[in-house]
N, C-alpha and C. Protein backbone atom coordinates (compact mmCIF):
# COMPACT_ATOMS: atom_id res chain seq x y z
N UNK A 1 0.84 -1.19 0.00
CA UNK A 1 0.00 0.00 0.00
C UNK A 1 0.88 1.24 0.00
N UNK A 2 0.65 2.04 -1.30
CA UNK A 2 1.29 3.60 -1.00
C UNK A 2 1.47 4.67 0.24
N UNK A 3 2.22 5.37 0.57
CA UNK A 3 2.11 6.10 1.75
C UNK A 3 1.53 7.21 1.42
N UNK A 4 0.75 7.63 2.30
CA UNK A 4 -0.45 8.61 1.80
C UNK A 4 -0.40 10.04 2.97
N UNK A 5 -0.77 11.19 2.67
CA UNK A 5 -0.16 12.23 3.69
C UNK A 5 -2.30 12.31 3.60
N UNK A 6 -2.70 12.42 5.27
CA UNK A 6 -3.97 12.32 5.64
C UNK A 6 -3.93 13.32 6.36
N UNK A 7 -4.84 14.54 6.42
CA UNK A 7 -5.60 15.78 7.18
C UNK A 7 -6.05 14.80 8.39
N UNK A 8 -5.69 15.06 9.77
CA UNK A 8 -6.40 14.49 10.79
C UNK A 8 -6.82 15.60 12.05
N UNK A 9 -7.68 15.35 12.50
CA UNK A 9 -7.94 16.41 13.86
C UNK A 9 -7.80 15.42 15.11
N UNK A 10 -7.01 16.22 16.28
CA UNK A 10 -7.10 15.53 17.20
C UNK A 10 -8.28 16.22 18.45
N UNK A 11 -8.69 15.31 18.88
CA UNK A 11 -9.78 15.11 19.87
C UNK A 11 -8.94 15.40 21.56
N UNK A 12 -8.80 16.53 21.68
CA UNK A 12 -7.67 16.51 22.23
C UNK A 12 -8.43 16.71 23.98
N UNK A 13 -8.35 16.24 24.67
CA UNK A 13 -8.69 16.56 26.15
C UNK A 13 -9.14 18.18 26.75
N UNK A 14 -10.05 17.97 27.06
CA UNK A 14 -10.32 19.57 27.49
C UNK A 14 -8.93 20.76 28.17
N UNK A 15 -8.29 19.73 29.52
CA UNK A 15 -7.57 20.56 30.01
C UNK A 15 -6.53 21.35 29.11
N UNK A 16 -6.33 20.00 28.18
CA UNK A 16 -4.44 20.67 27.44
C UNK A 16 -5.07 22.02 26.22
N UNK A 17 -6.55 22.19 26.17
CA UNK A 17 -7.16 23.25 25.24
C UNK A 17 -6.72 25.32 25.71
N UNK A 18 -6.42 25.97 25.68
CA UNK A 18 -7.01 27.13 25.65
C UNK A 18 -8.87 27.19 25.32
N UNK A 19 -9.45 27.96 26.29
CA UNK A 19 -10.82 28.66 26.29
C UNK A 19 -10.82 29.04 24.69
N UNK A 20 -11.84 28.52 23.70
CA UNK A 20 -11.91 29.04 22.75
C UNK A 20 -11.13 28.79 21.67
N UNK A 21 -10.13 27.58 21.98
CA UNK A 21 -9.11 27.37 20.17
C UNK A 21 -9.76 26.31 19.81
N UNK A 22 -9.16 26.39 18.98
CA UNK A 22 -9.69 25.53 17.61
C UNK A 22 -8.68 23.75 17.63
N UNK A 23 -9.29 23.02 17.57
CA UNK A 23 -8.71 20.97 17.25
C UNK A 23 -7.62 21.46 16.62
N UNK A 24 -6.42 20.59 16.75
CA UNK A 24 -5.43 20.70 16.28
C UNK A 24 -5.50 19.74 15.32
N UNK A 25 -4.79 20.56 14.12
CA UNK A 25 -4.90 19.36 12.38
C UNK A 25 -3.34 19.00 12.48
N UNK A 26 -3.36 17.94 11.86
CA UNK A 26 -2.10 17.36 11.83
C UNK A 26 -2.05 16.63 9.86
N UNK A 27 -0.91 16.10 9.67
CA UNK A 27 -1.03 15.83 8.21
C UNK A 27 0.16 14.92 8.26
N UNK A 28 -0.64 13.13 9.23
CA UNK A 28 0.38 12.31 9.10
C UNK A 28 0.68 11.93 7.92
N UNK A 29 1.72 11.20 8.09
CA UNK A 29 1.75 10.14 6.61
C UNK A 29 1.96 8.40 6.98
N UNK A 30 0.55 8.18 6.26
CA UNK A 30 0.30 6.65 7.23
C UNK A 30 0.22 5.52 5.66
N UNK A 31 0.92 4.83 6.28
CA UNK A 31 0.98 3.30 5.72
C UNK A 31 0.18 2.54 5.66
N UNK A 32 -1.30 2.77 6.21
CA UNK A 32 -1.94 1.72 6.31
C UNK A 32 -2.86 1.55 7.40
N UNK A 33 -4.06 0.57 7.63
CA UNK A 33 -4.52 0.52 8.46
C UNK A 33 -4.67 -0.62 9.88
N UNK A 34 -4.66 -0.30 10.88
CA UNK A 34 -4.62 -1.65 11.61
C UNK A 34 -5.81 -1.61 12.64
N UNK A 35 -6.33 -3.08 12.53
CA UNK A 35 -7.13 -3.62 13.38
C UNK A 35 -6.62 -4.20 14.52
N UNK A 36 -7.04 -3.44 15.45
CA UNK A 36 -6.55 -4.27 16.85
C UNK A 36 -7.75 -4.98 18.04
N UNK A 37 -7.30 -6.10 18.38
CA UNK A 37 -8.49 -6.91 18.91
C UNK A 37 -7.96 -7.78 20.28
N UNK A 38 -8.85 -7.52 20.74
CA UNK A 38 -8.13 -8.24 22.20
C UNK A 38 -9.70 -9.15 22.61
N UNK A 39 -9.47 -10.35 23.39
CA UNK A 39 -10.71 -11.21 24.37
C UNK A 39 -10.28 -10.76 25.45
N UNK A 40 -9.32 -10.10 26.12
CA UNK A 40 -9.66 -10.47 27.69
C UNK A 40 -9.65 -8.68 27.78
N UNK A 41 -10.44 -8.66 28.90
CA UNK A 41 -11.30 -6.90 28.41
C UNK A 41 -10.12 -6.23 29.04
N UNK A 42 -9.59 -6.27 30.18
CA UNK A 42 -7.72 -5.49 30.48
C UNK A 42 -6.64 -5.80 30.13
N UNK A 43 -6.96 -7.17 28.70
CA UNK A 43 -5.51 -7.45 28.51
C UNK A 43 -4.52 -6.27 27.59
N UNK A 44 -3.78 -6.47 26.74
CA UNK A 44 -3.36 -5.61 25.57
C UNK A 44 -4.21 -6.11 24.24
N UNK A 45 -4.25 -4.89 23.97
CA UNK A 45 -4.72 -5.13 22.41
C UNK A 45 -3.51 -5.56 21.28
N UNK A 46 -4.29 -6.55 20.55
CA UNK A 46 -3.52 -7.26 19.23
C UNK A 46 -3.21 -6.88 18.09
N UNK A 47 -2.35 -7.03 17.06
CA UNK A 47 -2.74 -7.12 15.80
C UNK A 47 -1.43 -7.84 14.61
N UNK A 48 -1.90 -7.93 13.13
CA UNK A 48 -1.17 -9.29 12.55
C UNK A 48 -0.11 -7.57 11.80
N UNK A 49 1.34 -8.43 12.45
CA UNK A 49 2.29 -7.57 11.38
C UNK A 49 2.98 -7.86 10.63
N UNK A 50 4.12 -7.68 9.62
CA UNK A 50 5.06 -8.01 8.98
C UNK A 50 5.99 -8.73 9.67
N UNK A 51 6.30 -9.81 9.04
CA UNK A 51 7.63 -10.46 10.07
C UNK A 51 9.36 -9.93 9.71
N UNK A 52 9.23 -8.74 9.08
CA UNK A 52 10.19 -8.36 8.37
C UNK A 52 11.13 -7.13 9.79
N UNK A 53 10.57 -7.42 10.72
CA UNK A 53 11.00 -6.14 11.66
C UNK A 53 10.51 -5.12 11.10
N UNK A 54 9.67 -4.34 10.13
CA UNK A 54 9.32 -2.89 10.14
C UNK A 54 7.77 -2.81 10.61
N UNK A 55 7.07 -4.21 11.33
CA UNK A 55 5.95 -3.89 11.70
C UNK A 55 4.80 -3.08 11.00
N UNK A 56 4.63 -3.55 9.74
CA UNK A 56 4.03 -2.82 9.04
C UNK A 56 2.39 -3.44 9.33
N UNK A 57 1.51 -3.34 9.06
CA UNK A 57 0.10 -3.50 9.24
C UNK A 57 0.00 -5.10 8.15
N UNK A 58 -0.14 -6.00 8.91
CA UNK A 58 -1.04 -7.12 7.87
C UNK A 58 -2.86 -7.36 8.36
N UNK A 59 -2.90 -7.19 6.75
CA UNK A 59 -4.51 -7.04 6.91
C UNK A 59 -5.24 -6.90 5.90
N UNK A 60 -6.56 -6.86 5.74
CA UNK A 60 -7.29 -5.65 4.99
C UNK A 60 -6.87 -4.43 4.81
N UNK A 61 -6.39 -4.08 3.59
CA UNK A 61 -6.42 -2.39 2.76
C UNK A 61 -7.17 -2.01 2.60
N UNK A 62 -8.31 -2.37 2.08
CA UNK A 62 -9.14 -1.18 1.13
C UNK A 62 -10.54 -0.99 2.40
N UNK A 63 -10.90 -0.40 2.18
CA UNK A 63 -12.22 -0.11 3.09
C UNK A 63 -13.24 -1.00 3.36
N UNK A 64 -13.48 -1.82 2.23
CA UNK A 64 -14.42 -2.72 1.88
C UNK A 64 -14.51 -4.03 3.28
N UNK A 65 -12.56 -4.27 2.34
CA UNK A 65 -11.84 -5.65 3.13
C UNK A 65 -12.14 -4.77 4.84
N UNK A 66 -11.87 -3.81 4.99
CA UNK A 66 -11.48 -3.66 6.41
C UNK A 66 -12.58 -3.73 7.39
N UNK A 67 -13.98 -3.09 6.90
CA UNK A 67 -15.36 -3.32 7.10
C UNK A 67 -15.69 -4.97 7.62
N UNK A 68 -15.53 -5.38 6.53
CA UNK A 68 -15.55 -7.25 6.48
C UNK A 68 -15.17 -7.53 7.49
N UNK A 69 -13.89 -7.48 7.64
CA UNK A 69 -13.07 -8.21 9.30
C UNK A 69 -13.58 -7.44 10.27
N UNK A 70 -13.75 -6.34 10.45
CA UNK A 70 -14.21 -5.84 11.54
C UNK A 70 -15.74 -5.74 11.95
N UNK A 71 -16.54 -6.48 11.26
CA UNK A 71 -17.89 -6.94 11.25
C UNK A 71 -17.84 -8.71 11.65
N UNK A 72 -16.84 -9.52 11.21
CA UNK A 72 -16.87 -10.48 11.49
C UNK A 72 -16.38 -10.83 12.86
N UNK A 73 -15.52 -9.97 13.23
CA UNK A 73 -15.32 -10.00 14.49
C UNK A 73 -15.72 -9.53 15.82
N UNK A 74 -16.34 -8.21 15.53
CA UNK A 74 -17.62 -8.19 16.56
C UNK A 74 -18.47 -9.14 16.52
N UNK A 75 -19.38 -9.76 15.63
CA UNK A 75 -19.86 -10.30 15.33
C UNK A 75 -19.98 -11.70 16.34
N UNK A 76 -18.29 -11.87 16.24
CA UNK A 76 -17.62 -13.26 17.47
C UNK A 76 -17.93 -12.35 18.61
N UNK A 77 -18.31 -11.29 19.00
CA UNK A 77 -18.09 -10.91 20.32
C UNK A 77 -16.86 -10.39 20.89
N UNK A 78 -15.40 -9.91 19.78
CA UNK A 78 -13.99 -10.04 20.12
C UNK A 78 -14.23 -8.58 19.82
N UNK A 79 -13.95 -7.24 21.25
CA UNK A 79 -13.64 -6.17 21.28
C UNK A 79 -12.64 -5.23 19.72
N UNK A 80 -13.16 -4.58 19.18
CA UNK A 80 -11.19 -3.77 18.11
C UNK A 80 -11.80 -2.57 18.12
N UNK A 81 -10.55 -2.10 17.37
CA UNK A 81 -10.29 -0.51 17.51
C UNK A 81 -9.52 -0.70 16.37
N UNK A 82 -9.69 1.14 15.56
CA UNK A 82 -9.20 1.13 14.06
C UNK A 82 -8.08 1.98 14.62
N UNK A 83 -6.76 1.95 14.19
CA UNK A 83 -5.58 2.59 14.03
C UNK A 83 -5.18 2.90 12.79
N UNK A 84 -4.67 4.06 12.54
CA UNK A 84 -3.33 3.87 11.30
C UNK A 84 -1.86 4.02 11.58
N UNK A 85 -1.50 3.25 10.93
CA UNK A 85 0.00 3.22 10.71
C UNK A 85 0.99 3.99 10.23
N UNK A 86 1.49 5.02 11.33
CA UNK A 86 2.21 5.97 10.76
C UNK A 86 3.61 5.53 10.37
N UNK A 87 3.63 6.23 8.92
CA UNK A 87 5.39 5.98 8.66
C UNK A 87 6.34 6.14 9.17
N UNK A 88 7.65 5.34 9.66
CA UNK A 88 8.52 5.73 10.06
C UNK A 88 9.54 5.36 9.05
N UNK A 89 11.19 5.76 9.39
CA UNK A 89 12.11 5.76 8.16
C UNK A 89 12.61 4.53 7.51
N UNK A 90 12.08 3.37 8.73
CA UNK A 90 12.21 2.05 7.52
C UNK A 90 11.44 1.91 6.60
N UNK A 91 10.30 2.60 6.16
CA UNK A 91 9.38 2.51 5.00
C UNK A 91 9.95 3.32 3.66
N UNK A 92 11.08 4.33 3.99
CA UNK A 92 11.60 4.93 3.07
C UNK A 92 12.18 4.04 1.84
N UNK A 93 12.62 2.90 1.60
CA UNK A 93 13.38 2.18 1.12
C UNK A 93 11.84 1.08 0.63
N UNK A 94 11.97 1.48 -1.27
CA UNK A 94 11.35 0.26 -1.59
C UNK A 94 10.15 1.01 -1.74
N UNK A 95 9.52 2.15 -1.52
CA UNK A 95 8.13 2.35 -1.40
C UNK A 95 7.94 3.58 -2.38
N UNK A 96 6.44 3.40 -2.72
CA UNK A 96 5.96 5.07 -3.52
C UNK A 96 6.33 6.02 -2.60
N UNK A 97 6.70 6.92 -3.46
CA UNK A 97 6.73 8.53 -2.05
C UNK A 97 5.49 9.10 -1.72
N UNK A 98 4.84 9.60 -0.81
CA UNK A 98 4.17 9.97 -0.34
C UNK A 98 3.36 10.82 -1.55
N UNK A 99 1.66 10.80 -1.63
CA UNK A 99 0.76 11.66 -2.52
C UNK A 99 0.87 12.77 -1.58
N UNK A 100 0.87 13.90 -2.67
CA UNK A 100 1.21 15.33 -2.04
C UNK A 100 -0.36 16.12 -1.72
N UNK A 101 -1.42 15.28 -2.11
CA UNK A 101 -2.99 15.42 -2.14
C UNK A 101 -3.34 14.55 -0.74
N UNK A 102 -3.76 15.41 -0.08
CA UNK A 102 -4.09 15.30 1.52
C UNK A 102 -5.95 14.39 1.16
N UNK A 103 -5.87 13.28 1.65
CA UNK A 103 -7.02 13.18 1.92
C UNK A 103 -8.28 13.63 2.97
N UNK A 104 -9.60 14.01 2.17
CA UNK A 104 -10.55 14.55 2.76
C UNK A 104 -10.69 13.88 4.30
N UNK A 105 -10.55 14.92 5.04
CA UNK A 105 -10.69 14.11 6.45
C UNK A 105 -11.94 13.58 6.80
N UNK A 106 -12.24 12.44 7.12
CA UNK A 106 -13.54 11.20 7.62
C UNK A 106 -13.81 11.13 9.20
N UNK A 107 -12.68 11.40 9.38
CA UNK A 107 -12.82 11.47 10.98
C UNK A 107 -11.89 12.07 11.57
N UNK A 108 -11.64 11.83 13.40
CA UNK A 108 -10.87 12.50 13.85
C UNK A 108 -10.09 11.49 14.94
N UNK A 109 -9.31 11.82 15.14
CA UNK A 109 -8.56 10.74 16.27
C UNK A 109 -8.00 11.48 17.78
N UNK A 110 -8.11 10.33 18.69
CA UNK A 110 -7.92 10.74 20.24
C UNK A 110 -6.23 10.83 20.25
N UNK A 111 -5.45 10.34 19.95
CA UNK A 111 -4.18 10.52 20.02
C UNK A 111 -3.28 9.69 19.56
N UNK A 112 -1.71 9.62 19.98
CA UNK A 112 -0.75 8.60 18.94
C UNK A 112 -0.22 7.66 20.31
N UNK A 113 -0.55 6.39 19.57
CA UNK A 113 0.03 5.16 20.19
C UNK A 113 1.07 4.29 19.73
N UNK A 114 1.02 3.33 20.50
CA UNK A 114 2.50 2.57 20.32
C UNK A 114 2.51 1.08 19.74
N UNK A 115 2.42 0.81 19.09
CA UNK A 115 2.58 -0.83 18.63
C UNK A 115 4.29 -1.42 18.61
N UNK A 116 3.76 -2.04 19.65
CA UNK A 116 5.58 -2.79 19.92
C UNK A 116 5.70 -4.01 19.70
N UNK A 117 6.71 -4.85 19.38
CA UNK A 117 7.09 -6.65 19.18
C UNK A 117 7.84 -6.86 20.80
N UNK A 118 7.00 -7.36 21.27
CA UNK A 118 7.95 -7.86 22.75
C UNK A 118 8.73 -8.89 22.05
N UNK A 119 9.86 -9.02 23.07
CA UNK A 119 10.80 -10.25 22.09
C UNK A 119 10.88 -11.44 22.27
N UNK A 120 10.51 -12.46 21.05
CA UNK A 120 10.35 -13.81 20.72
C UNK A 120 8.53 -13.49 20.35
N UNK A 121 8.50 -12.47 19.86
CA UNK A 121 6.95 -12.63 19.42
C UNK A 121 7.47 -12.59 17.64
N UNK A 122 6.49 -13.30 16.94
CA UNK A 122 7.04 -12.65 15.55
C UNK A 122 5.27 -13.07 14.88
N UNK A 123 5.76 -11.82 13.35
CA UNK A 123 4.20 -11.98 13.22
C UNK A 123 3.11 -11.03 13.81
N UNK A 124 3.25 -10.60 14.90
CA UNK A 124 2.36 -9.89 15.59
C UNK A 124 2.39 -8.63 16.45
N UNK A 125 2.00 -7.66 17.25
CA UNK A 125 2.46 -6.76 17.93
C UNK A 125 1.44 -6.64 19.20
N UNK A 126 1.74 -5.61 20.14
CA UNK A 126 1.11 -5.30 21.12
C UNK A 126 0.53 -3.69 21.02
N UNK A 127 -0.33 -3.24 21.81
CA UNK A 127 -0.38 -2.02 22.16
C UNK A 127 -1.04 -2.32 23.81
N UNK A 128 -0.26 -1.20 24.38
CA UNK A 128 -1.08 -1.81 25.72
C UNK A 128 -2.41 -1.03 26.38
N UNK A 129 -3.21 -1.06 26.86
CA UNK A 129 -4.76 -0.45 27.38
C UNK A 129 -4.50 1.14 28.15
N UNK A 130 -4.80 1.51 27.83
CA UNK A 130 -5.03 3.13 28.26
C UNK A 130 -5.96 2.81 29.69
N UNK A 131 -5.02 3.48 30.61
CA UNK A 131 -5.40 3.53 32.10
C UNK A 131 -6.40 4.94 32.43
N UNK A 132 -6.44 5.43 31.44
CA UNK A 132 -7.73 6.29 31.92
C UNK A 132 -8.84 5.98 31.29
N UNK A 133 -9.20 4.57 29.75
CA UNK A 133 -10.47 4.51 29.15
C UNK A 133 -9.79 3.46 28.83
N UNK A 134 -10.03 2.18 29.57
CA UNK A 134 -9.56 0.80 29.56
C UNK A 134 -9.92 0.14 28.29
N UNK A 135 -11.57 0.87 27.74
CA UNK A 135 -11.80 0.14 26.18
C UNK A 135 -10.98 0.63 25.11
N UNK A 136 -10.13 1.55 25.17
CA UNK A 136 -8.57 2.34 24.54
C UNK A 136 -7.62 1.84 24.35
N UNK A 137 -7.18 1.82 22.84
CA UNK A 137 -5.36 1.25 23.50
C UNK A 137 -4.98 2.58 24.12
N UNK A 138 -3.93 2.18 24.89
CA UNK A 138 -3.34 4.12 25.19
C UNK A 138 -2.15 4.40 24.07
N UNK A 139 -3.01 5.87 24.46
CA UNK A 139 -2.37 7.00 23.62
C UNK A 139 -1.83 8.10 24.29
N UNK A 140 -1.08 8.99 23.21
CA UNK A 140 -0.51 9.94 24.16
C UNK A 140 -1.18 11.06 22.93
N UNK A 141 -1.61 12.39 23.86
CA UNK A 141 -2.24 13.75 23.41
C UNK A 141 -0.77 14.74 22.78
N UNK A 142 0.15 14.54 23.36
CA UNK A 142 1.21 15.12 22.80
C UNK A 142 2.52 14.44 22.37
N UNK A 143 2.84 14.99 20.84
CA UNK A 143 3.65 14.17 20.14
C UNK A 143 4.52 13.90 20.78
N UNK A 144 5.48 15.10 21.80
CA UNK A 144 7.01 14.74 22.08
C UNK A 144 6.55 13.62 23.18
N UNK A 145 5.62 13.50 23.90
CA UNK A 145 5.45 12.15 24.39
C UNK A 145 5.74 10.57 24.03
N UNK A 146 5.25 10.83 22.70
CA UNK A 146 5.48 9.91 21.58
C UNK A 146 6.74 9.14 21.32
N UNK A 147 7.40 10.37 20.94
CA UNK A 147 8.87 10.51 20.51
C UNK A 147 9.52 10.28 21.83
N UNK A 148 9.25 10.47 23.34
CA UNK A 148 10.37 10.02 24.03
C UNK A 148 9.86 8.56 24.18
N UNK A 149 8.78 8.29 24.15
CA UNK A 149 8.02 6.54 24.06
C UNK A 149 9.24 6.02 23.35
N UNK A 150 9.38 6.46 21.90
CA UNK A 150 9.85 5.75 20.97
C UNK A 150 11.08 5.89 21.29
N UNK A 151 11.90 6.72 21.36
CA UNK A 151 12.93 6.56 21.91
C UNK A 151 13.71 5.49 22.82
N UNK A 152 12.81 5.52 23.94
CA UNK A 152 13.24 4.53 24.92
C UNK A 152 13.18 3.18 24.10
N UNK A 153 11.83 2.50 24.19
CA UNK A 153 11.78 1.00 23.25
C UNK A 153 13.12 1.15 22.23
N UNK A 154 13.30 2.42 20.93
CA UNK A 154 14.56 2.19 20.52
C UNK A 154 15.90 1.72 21.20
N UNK A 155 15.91 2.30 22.38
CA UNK A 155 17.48 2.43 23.09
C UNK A 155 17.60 0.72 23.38
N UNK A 156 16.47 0.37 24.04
CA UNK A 156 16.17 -1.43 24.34
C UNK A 156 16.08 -2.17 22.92
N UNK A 157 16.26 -1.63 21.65
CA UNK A 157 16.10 -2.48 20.98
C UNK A 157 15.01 -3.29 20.23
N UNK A 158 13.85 -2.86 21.13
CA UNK A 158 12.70 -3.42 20.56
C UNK A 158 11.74 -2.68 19.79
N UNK A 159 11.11 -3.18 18.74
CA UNK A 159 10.85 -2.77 17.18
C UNK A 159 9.28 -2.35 17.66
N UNK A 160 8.95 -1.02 17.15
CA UNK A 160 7.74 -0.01 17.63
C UNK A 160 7.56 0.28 16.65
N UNK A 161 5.97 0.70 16.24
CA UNK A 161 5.62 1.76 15.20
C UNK A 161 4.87 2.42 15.74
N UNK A 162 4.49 3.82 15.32
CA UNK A 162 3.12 4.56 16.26
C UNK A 162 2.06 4.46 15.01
N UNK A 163 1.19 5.08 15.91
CA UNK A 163 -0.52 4.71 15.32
C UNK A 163 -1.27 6.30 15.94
N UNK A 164 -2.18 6.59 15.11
CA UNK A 164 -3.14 7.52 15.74
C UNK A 164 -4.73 6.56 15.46
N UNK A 165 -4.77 6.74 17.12
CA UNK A 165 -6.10 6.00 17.18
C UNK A 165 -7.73 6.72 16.96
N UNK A 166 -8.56 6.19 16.26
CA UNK A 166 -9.37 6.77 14.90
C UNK A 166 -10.38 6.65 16.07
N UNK A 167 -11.32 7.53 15.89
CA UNK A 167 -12.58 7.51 16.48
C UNK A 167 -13.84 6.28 15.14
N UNK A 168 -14.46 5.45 16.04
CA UNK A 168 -15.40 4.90 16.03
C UNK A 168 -17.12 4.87 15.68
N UNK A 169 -17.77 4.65 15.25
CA UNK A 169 -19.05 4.67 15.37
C UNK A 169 -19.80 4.05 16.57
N UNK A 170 -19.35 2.94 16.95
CA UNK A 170 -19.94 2.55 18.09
C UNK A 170 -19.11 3.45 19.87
N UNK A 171 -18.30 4.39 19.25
CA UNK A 171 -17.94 5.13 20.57
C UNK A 171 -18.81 5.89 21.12
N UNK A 172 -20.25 6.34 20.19
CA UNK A 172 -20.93 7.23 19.76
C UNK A 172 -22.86 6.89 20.82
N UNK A 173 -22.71 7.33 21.88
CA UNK A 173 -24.47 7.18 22.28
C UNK A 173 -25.13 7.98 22.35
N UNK A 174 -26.53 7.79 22.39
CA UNK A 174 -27.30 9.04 22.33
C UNK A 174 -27.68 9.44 23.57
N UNK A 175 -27.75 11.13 23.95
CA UNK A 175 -28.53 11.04 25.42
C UNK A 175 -29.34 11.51 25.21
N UNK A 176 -30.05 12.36 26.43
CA UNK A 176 -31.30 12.05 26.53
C UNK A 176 -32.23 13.04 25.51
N UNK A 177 -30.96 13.99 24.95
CA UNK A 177 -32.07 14.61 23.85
C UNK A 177 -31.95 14.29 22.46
N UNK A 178 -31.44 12.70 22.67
CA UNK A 178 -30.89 11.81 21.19
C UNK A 178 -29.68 12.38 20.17
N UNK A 179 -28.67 13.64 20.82
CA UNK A 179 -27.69 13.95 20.47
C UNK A 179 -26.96 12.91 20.74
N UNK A 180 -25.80 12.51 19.39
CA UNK A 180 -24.95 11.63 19.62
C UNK A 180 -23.51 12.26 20.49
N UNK A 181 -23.61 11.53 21.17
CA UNK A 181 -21.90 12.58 21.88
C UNK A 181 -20.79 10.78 21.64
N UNK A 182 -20.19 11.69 21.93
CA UNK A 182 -18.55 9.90 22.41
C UNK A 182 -18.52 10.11 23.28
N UNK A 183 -18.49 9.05 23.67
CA UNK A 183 -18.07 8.43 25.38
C UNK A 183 -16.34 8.55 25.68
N UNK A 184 -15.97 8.25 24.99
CA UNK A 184 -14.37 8.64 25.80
C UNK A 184 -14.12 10.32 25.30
N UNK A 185 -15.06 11.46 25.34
CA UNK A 185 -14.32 12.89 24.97
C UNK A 185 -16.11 13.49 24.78
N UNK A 186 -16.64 13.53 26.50
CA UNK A 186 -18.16 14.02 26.27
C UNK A 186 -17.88 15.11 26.56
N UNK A 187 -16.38 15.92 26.79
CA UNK A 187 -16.66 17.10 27.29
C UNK A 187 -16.53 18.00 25.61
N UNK A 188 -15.65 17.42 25.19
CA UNK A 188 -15.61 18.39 23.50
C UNK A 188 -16.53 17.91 22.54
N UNK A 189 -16.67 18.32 21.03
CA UNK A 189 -16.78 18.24 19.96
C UNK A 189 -16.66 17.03 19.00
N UNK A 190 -17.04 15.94 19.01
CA UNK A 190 -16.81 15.04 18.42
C UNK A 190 -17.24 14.36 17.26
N UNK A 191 -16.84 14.59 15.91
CA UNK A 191 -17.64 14.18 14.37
C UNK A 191 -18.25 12.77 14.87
N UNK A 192 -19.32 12.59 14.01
CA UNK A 192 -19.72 10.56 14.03
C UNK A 192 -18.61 10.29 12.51
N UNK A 193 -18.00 9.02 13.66
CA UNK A 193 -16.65 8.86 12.27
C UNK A 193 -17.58 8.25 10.90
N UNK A 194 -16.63 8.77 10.20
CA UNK A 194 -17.18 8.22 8.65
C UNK A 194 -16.92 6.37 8.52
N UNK A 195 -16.82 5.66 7.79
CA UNK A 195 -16.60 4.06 7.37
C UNK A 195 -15.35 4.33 6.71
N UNK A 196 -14.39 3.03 6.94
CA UNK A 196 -15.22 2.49 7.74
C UNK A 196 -14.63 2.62 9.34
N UNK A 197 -15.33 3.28 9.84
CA UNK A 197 -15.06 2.94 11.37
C UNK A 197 -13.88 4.39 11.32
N UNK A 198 -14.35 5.07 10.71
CA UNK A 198 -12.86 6.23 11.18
C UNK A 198 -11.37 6.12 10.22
N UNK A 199 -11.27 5.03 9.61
CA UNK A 199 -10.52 4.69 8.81
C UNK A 199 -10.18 5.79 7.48
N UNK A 200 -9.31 6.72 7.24
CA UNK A 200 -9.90 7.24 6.14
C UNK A 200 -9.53 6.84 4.73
């Protein structure tokens, strides 16, 4: 899959806001999409990667495919969450360069997470549960957070990619005057994500 530069808004926590500004846009450049799925409701969330060390997303590409699996698997009753796969510099080598045409933004995302290979795993990755919205992988609201995340796992050696995690349709309930709000961010502004699932 080409690397693609995507318009995203983040859903950003009331406190870290100024009174009155405006969602912060960002214009990752993501590789792809990943489904992450966990059974045990506090364990870490899952998902299928490249066994090549660059942890790239194995899966469904296109919207269609990604719909499919993620219908079949609720379906089983097995919890996911849509991520994308942001590029990092092992994707430089071997790949299209990035479209300079920003795609129309579909949705908006809560923040950037971590997909790591603990070691002797292959094939697969982790992200681990966000301690303030346990149905979350965690994320972090600010990038240099990110970047010292990644850092560290670099210094140890073990192989990370980040993700910005996509807002949902089923994050979405109605209250009592049948306005849809999200449940993890009822104090701000929140689009109903587009299909599939926030994915753009």
């Amino acid at each position: 899959m080409p690397i693609r530069s995507v318009l995203a808004r983040l859903v950003c926590a009331q406190e870290l806001q100024p009174p009155g500004s405006r969602r912060r846009l960002y214009r990752p450049l993501v590789v792809g999409p990943v489904l992450l799925r966990r059974t045990d409701p506090l364990g870490p969330w899952l998902t299928d990667v490249s066994r090549d060390g660059r942890l790239r997303p194995r899966g469904p590409g296109s919207p269609g495919g990604l719909r499919a699996r993620l219908e079949r698997l609720q379906a089983a009753r097995v919890a996911c969450r849509i991520a994308a796969a942001l590029m990092t510099p092992h994707d430089l080598s071997g790949e299209s360069p990035p479209s300079g045409r920003l795609r129309r933004l579909r949705s908006e995302f809560y923040g950037w997470a971590i997909m790591f290979q603990p070691p002797g795993m292959a094939g697969a990755a982790v992200v681990d549960p966000d301690q303030r919205f346990p149905d979350l992988p965690a994320f972090f609201e600010l990038p240099l957070e990110l970047l010292d995340r990644m850092a560290f796992l670099a210094s140890r050696g073990i192989a990370a990619r980040p993700l910005a995690v996509v807002t949902q349709r089923d994050h979405f309930i109605a209250d009592r005057s049948g306005r849809l709000r999200n449940r993890f961010a009822a104090g701000g502004t929140v689009r109903l994500a587009g299909g599939p699932d926030g994915w753009p």
